[in-house]
C-alpha atoms as a PDB file:
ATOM      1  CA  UNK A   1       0.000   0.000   0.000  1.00  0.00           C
ATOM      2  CA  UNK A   2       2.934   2.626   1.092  1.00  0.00           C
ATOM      3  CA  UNK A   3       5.011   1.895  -1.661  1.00  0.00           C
ATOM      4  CA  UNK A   4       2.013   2.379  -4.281  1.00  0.00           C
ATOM      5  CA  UNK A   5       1.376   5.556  -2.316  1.00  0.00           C
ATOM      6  CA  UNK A   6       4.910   7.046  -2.953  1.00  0.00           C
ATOM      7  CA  UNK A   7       5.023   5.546  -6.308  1.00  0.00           C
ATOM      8  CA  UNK A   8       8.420   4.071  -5.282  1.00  0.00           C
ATOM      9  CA  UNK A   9       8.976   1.363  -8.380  1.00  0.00           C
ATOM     10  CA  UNK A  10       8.734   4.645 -10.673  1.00  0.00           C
ATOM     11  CA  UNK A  11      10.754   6.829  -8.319  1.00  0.00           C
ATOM     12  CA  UNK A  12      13.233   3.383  -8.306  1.00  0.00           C
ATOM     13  CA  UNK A  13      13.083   3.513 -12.204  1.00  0.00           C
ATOM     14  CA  UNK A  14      13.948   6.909 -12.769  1.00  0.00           C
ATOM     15  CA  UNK A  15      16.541   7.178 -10.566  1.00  0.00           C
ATOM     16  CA  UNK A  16      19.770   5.656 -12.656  1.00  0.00           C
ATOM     17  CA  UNK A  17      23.121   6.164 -12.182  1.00  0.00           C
ATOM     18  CA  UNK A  18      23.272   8.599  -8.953  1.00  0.00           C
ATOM     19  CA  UNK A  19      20.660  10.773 -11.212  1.00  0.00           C
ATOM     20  CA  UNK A  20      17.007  11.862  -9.181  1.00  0.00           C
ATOM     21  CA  UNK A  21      14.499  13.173 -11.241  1.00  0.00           C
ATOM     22  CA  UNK A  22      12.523  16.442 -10.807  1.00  0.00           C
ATOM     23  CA  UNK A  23       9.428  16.210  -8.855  1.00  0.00           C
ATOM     24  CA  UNK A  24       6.843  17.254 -11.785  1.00  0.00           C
ATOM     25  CA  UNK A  25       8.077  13.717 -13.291  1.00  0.00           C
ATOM     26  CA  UNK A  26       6.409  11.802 -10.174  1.00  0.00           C
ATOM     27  CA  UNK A  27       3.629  14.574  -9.312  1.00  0.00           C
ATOM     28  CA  UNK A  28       1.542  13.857  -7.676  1.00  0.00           C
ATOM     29  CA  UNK A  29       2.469  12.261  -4.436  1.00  0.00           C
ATOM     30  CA  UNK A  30       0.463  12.000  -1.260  1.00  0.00           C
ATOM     31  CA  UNK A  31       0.801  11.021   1.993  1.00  0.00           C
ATOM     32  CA  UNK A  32      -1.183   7.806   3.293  1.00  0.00           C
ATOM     33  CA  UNK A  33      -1.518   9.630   6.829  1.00  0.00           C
ATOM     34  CA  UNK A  34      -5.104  11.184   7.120  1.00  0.00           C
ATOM     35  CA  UNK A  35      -6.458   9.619   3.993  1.00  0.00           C
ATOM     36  CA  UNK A  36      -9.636   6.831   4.660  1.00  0.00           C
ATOM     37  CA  UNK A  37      -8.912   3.019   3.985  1.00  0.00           C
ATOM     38  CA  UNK A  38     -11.647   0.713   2.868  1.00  0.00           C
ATOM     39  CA  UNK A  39     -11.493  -2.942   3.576  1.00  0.00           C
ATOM     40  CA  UNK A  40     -13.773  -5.115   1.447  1.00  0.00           C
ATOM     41  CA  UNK A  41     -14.134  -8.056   3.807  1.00  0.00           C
ATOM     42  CA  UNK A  42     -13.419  -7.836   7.783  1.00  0.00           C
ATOM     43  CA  UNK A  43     -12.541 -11.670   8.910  1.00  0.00           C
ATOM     44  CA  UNK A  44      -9.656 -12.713  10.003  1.00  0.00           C
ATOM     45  CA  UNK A  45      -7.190 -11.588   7.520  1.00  0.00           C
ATOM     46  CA  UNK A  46      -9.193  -7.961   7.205  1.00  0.00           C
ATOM     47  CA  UNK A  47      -8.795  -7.663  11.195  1.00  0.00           C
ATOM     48  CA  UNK A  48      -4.880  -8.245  10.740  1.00  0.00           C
ATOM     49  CA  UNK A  49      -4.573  -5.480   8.614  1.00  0.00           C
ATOM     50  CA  UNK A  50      -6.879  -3.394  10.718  1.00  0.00           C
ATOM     51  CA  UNK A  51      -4.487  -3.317  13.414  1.00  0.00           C
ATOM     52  CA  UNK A  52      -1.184  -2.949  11.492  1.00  0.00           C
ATOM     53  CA  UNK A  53      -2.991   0.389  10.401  1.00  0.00           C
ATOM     54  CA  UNK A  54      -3.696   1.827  13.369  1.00  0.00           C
ATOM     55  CA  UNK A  55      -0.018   3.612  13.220  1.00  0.00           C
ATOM     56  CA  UNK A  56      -0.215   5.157  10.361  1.00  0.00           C
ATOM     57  CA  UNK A  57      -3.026   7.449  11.522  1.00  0.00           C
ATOM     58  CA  UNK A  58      -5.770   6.808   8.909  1.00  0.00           C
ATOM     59  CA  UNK A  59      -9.753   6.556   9.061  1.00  0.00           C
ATOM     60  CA  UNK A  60     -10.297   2.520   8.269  1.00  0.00           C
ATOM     61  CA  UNK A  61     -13.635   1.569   7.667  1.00  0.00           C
ATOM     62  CA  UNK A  62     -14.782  -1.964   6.039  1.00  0.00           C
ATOM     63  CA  UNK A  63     -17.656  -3.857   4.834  1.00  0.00           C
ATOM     64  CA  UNK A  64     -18.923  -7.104   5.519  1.00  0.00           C
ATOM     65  CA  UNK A  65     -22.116  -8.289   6.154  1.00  0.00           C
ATOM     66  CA  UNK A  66     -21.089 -11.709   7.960  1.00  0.00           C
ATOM     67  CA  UNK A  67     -19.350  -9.830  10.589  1.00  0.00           C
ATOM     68  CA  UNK A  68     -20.806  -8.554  14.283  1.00  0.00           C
ATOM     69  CA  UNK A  69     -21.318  -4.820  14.469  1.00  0.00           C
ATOM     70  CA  UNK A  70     -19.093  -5.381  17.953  1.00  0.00           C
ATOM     71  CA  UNK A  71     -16.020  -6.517  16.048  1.00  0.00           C
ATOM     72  CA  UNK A  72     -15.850  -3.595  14.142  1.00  0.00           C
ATOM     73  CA  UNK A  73     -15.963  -1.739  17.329  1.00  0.00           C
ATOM     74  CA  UNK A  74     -13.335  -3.850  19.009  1.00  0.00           C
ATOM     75  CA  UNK A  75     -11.159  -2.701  16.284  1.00  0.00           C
ATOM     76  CA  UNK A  76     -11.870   1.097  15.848  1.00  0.00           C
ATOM     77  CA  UNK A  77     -13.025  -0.050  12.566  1.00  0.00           C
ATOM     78  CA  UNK A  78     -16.365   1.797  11.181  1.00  0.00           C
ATOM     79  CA  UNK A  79     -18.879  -1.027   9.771  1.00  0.00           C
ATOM     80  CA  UNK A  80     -20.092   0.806   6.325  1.00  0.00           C
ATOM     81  CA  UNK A  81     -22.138  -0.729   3.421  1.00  0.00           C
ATOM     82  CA  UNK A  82     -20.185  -1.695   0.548  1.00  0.00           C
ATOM     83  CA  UNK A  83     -21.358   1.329  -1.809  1.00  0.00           C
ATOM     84  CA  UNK A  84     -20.597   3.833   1.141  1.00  0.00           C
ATOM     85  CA  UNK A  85     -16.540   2.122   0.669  1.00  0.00           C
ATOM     86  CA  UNK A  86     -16.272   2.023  -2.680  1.00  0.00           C
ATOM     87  CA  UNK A  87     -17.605   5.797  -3.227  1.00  0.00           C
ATOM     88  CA  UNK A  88     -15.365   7.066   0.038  1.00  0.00           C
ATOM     89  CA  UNK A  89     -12.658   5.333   0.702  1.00  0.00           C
ATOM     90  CA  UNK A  90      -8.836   7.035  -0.724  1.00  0.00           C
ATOM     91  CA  UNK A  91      -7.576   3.377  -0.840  1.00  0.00           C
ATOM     92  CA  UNK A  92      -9.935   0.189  -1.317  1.00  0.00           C
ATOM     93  CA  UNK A  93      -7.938  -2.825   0.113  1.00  0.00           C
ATOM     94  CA  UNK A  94      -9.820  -6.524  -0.413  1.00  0.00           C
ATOM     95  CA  UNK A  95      -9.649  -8.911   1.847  1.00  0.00           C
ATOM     96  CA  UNK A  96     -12.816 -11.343   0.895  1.00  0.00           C
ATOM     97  CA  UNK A  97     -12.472 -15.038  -0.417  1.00  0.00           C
ATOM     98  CA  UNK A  98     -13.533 -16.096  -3.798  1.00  0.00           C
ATOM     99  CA  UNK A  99     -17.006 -17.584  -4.675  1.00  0.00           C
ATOM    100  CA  UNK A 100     -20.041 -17.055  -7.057  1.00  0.00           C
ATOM    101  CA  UNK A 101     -21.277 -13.543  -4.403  1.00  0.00           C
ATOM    102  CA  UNK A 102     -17.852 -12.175  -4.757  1.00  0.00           C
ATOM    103  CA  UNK A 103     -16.567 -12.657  -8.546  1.00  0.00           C
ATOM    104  CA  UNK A 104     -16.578  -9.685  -9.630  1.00  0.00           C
ATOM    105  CA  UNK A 105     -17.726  -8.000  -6.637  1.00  0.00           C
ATOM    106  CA  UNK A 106     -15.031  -4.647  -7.692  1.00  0.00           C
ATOM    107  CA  UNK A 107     -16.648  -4.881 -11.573  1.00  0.00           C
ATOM    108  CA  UNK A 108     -16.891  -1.958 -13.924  1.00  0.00           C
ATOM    109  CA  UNK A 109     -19.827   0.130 -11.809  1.00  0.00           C
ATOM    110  CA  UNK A 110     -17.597   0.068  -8.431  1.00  0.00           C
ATOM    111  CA  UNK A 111     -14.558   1.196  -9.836  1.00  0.00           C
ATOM    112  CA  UNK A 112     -16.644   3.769 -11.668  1.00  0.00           C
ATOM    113  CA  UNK A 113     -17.416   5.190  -8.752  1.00  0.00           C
ATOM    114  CA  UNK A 114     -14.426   5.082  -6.822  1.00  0.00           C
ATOM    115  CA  UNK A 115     -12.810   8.674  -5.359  1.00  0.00           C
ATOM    116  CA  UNK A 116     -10.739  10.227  -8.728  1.00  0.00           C
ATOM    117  CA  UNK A 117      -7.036   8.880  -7.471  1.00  0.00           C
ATOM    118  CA  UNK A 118      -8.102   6.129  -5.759  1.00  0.00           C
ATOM    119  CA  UNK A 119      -5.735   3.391  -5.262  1.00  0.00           C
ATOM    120  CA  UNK A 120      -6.532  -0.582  -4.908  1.00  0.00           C
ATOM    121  CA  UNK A 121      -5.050  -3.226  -3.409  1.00  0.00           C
ATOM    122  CA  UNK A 122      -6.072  -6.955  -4.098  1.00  0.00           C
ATOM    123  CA  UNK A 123      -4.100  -9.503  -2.110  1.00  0.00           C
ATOM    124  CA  UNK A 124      -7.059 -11.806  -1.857  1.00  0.00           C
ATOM    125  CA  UNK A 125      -8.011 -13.623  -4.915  1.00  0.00           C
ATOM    126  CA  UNK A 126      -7.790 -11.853  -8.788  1.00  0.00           C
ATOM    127  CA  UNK A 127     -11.456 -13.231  -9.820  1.00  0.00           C
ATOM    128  CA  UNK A 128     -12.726 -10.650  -7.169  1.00  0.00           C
ATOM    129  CA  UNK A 129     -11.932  -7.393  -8.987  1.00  0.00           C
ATOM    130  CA  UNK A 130     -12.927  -7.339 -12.794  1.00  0.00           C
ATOM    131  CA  UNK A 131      -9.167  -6.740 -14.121  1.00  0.00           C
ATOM    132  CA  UNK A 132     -10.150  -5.252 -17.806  1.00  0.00           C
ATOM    133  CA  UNK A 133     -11.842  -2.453 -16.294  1.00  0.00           C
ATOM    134  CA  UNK A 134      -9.127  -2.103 -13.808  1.00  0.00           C
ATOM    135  CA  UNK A 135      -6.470  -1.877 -16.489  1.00  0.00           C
ATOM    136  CA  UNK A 136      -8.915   1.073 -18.355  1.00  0.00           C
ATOM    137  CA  UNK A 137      -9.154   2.972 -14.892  1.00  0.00           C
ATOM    138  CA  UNK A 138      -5.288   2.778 -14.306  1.00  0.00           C
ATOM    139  CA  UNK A 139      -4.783   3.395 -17.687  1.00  0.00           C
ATOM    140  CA  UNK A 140      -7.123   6.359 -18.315  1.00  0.00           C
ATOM    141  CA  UNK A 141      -5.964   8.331 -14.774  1.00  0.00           C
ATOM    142  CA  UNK A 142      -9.548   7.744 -12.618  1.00  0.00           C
ATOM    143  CA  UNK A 143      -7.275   5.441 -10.260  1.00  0.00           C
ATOM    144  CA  UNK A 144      -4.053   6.162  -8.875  1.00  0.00           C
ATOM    145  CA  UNK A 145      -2.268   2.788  -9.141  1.00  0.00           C
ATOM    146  CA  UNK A 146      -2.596  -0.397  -7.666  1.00  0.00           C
ATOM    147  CA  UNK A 147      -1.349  -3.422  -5.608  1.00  0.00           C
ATOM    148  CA  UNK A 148      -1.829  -6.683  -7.032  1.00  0.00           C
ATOM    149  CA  UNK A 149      -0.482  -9.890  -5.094  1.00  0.00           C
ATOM    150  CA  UNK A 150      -3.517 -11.927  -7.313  1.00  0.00           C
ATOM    151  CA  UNK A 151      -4.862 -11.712 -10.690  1.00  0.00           C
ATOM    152  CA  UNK A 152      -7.381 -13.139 -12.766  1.00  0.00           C
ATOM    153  CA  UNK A 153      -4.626 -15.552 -14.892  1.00  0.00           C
ATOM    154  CA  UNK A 154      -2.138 -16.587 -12.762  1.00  0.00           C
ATOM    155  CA  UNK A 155       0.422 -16.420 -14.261  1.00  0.00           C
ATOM    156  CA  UNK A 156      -0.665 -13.242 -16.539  1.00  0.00           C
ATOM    157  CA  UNK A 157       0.256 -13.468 -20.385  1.00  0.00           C
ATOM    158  CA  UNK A 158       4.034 -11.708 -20.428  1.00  0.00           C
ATOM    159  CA  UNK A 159       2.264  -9.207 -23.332  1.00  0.00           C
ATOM    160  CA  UNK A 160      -0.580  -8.188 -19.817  1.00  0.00           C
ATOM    161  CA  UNK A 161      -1.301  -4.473 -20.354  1.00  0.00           C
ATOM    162  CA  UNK A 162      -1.082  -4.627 -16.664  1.00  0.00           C
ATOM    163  CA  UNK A 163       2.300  -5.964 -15.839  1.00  0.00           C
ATOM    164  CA  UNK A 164       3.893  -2.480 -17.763  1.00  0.00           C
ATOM    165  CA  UNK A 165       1.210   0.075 -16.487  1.00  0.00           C
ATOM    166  CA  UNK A 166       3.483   2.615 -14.444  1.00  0.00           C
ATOM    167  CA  UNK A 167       1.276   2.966 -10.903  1.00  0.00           C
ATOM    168  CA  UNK A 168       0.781  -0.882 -10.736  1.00  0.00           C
ATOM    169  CA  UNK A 169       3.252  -3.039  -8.409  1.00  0.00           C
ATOM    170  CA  UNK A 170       1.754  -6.981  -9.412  1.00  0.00           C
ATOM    171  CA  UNK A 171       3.866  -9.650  -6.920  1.00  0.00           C
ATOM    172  CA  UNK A 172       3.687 -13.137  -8.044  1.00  0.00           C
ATOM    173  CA  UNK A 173       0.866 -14.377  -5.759  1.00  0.00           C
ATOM    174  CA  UNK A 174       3.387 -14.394  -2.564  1.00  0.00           C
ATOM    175  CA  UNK A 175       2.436 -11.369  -0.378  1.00  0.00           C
ATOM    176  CA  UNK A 176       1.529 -13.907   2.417  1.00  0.00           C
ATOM    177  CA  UNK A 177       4.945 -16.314   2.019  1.00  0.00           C
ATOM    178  CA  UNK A 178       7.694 -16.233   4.965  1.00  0.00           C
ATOM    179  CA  UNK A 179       9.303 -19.478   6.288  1.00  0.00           C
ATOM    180  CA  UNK A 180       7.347 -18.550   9.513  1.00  0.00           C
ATOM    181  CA  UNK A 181       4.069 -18.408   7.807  1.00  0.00           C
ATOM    182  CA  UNK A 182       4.266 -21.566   6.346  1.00  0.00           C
ATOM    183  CA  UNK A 183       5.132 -23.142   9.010  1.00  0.00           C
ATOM    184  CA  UNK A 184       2.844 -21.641  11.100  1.00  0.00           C
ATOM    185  CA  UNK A 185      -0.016 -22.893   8.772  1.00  0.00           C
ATOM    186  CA  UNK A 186       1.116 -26.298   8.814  1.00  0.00           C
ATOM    187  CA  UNK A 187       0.713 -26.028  13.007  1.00  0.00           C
ATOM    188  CA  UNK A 188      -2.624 -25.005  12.889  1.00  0.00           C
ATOM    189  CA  UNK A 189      -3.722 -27.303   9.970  1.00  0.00           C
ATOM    190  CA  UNK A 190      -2.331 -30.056  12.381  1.00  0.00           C
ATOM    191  CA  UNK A 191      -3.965 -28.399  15.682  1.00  0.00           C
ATOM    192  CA  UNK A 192      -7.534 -28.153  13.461  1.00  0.00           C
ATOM    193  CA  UNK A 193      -7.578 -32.284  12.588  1.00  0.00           C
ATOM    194  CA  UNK A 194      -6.445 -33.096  16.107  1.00  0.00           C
ATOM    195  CA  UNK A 195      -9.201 -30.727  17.625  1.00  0.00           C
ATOM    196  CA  UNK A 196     -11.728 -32.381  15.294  1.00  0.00           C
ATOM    197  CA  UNK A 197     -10.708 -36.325  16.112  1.00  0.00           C
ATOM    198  CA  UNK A 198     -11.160 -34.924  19.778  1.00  0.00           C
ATOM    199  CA  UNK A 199     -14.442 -33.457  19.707  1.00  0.00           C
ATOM    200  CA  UNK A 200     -13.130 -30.034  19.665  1.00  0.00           C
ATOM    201  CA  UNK A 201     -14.972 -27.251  17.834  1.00  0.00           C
ATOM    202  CA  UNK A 202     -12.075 -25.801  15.718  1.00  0.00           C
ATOM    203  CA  UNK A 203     -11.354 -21.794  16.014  1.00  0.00           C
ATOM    204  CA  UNK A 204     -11.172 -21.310  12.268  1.00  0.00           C
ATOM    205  CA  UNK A 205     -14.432 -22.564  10.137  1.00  0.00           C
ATOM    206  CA  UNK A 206     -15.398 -21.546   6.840  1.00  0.00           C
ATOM    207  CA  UNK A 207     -18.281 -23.160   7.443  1.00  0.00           C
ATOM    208  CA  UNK A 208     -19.841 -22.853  10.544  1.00  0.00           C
ATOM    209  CA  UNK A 209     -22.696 -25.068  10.433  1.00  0.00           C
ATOM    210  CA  UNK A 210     -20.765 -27.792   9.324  1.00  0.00           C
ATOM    211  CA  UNK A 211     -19.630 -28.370  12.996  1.00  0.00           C
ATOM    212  CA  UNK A 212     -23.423 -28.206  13.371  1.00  0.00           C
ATOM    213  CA  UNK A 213     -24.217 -31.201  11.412  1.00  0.00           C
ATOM    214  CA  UNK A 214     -21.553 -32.790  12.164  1.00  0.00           C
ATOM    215  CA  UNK A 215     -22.552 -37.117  12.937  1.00  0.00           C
ATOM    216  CA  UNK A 216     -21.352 -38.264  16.484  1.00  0.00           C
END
């Protein structure tokens, strides 16, 4: 998010040699301080990023309809409907899984009416935000840029409009990899089975009424 704030990969680009180039080449710039953060989707992943925000002092607010009013709250996190985000919000970060509700769920109309310089940031899955209409909005100046850890073709053609676009940073689908965080998940995959065998209701369901119906 910072570094497609401060446009650093075209700052990094134009700076060759020992040579800096002028500020009108990189205007505008702005700060992320005092700007408002949308998060499309407020589970677990959504909360995470919640709370590494809360240093940078910015407004967060987030939409998800699956999620307690008191979460939010617990987090200093205003609940907001999804149009409220999109139309509002100086950066719109997704955090939502994939499924036939969310395909699409950033498509032509939302990024239509997205602030003028708005910038996005998908590290969820690419089949959430429509990526042609993306690429015109980059493209055409409405957005600012965007941060793309997932896209809709994975991996994108080497000729993708999108992987030379100028305010884009795309990362190969491995915002989430550290040694630590795969082994981490590998724990708590283990933990879930052996809570499971034991009778134990697992922390982490994607389903909850599964446990529900579960047979004795």
């Amino acid at each position: 998010m910072l570094a497609v704030w401060r446009k650093l990969v075209p700052l990094r680009d134009a700076a060759p040699a020992g040579t800096f180039p002028a500020m009108e080449a990189v205007r505008p710039v702005h700060r992320l301080a005092g700007s408002r953060v949308g998060l499309v989707g407020f589970g677990a992943l959504g909360q995470a990023v919640a709370r590494k925000l809360a240093g940078f002092d910015v407004e967060i607010v987030a939409a998800d309809p699956q999620v307690p009013s008191e979460v939010f709250a617990s987090h200093g996190v205003s609940k907001v409907d999804l149009d409220e985000l999109i139309e509002s919000s100086d950066t719109v970060s997704i955090h939502t899984s994939l499924n036939p509700a969310t395909f699409h769920l950033i498509g032509a109309d939302e990024i239509r009416r997205m602030k003028p310089g708005a910038i996005v940031i998908n590290t969820a899955r690419g089949g959430v935000v429509d990526q042609a209409h993306l690429v015109r909005a980059l493209r055409s100046g409405h957005l600012g840029g965007a941060g793309l850890d997932v896209l809709e073709k994975e991996p994108p053609d080497p000729d993708d409009e999108l992987l030379r676009l100028p305010n884009v940073i795309v990362t190969p689908h491995v915002g989430a990899y550290s040694e630590e965080a795969i082994a981490m998940l590998q724990e708590r995959a283990a933990s879930a089975v052996v809570d499971v065998l034991s009778g134990i209701r697992p922390p982490h369901l994607a389903d909850a009424g599964v446990w529900e119906r579960r047979r004795g």
